[in-house]
N, C-alpha and C. Protein backbone atom coordinates (compact mmCIF):
# COMPACT_ATOMS: atom_id res chain seq x y z
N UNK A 1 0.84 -1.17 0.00
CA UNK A 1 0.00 0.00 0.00
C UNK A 1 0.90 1.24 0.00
N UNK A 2 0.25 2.39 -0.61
CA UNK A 2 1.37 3.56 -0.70
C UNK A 2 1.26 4.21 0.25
N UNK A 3 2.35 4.66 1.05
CA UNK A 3 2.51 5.93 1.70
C UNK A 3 1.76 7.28 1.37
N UNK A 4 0.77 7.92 2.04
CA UNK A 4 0.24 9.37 2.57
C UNK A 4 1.26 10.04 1.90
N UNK A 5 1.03 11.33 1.53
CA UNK A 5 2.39 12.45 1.58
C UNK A 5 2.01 12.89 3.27
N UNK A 6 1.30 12.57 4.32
CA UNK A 6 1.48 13.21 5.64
C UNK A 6 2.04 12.36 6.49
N UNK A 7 2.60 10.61 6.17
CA UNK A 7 3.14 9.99 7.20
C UNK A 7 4.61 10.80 7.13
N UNK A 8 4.89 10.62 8.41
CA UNK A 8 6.25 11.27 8.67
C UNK A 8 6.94 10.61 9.29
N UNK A 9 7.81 10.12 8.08
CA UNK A 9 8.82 8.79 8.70
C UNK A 9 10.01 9.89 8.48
N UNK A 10 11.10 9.33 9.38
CA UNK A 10 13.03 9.93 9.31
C UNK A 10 13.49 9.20 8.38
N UNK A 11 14.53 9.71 7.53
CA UNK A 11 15.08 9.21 6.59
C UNK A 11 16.29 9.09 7.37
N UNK A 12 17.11 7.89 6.69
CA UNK A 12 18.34 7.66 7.50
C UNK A 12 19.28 8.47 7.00
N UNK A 13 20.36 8.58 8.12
CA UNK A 13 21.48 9.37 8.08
C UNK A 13 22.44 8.65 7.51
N UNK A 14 23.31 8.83 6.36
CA UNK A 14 24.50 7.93 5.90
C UNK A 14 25.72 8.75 5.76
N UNK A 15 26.68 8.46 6.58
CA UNK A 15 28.16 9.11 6.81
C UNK A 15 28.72 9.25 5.21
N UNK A 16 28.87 10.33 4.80
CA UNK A 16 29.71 10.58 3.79
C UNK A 16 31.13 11.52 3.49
N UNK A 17 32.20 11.31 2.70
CA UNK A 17 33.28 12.11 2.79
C UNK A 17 33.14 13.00 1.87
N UNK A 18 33.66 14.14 2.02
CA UNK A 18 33.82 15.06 0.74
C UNK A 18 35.27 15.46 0.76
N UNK A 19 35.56 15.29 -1.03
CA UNK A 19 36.76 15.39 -1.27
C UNK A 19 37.04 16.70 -2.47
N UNK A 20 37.77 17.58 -1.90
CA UNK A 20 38.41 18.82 -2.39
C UNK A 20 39.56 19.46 -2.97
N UNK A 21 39.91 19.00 -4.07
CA UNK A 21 41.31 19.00 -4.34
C UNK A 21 42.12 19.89 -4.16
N UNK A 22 43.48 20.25 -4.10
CA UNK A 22 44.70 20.79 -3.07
C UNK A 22 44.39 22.45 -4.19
N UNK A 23 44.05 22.04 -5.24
CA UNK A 23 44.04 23.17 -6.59
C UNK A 23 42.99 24.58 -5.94
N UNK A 24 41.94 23.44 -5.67
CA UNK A 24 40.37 24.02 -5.49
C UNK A 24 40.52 24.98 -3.86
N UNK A 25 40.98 24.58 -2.95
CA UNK A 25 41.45 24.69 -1.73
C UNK A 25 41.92 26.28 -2.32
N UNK A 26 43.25 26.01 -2.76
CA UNK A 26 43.81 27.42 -2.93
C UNK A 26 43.24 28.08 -3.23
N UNK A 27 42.48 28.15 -4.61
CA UNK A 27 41.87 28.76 -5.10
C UNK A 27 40.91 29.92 -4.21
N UNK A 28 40.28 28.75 -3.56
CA UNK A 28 38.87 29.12 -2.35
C UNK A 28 39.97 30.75 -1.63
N UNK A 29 40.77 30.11 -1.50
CA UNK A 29 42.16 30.52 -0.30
C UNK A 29 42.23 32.24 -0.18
N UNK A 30 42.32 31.77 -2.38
CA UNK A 30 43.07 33.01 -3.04
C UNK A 30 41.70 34.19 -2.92
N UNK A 31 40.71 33.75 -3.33
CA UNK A 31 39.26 34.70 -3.41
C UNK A 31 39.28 35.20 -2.09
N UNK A 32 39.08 34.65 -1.03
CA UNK A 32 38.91 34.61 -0.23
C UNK A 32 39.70 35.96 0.61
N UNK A 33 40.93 35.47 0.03
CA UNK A 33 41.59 36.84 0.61
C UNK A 33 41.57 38.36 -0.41
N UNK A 34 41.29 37.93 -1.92
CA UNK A 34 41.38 39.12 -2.76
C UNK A 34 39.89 39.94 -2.53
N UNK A 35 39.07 38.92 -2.48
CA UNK A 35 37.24 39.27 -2.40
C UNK A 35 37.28 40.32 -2.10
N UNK A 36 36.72 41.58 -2.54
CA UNK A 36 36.48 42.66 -1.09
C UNK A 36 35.35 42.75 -0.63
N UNK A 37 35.16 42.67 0.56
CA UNK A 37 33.67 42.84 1.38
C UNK A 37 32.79 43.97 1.31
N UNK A 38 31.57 44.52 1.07
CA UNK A 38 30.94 45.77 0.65
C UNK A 38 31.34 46.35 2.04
N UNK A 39 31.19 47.84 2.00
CA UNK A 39 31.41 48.37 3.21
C UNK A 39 29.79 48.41 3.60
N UNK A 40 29.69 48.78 5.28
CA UNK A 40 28.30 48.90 5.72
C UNK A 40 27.77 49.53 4.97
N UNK A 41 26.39 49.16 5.04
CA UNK A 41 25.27 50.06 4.51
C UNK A 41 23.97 50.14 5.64
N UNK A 42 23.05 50.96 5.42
CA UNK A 42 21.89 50.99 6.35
C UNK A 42 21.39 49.47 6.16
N UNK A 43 21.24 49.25 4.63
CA UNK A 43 20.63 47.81 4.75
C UNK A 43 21.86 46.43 5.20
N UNK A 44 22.64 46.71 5.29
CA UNK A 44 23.13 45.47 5.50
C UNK A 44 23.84 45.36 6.84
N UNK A 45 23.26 46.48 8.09
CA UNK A 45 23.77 46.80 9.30
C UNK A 45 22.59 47.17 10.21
N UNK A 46 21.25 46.76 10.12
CA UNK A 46 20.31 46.73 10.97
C UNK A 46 20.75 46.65 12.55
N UNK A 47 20.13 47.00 13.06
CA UNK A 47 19.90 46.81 14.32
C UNK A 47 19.42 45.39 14.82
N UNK A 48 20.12 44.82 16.27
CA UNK A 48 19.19 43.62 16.58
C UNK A 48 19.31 42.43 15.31
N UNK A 49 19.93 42.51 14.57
CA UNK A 49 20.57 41.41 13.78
C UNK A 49 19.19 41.03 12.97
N UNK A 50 18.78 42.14 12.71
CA UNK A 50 17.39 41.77 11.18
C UNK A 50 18.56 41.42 9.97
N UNK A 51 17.71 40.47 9.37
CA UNK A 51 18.28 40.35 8.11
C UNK A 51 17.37 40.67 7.16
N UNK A 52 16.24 41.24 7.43
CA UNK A 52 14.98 42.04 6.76
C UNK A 52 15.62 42.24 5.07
N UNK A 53 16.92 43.16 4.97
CA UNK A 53 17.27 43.11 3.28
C UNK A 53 18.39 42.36 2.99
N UNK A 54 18.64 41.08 4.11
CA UNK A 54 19.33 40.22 2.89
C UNK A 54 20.81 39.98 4.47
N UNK A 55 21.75 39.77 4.03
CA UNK A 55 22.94 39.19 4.74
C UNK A 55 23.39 40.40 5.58
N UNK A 56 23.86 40.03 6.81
CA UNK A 56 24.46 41.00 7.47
C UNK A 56 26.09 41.67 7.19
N UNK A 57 26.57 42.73 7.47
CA UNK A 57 28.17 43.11 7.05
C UNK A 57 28.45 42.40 7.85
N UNK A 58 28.46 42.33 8.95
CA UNK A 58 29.44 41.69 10.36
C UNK A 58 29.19 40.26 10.18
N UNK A 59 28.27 39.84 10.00
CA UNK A 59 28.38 37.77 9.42
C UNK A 59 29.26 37.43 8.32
N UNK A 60 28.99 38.74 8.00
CA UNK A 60 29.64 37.79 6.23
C UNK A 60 31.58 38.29 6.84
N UNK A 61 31.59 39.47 7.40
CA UNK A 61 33.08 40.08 7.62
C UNK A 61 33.45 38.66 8.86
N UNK A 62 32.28 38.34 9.33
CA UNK A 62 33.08 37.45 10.20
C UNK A 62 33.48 35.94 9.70
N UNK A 63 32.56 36.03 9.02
CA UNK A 63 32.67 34.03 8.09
C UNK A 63 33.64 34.07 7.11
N UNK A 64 34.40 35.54 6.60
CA UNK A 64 35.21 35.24 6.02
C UNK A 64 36.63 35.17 6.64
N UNK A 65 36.55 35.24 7.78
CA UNK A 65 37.58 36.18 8.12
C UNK A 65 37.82 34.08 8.97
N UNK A 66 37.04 34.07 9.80
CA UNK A 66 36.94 32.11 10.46
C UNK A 66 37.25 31.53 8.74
N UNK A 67 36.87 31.42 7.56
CA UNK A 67 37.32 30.55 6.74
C UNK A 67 38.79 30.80 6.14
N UNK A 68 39.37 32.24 6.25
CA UNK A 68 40.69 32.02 5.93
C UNK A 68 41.77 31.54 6.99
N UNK A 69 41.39 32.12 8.42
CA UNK A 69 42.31 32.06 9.46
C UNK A 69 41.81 31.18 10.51
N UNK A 70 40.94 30.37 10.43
CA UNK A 70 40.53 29.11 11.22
C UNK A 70 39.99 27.74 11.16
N UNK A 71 39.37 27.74 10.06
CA UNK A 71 38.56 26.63 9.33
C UNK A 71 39.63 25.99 8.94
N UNK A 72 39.45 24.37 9.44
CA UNK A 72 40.33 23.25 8.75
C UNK A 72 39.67 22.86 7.54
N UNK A 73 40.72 23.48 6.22
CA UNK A 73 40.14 22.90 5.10
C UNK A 73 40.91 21.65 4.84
């Protein structure tokens, strides 16, 4: 018999690796440090951490800043 679209079964979890080559890495490395970040704007520096128009300056200044100088790639 077929499954409802409302039973709500868990789908299983299956351990997988991801593999990134040494090329791609740099690359990420190189943007990463050339990128330049927009400077604040009213919209992208709300108050109280709205993201009302889109990504914050200080998340994105901070996620780049943890993926060049902390993140084990």
């Amino acid at each position: 018999m077929a499954k409802s679209s409302t039973d709500k079964t868990t789908p299983r979890i299956t351990p997988f690796t991801v593999r990134v080559s040494d090329d791609d890495l740099q690359q990420l490395d190189l943007l990463l440090r050339i990128t330049p970040i927009a400077k604040p704007t009213y919209e992208n520096s709300l108050p109280d951490g709205d993201r009302k128009y889109g990504m914050r300056h200080d998340w994105l200044k901070q996620a780049v800043e943890e993926w060049k100088n902390t993140f084990d790639w």
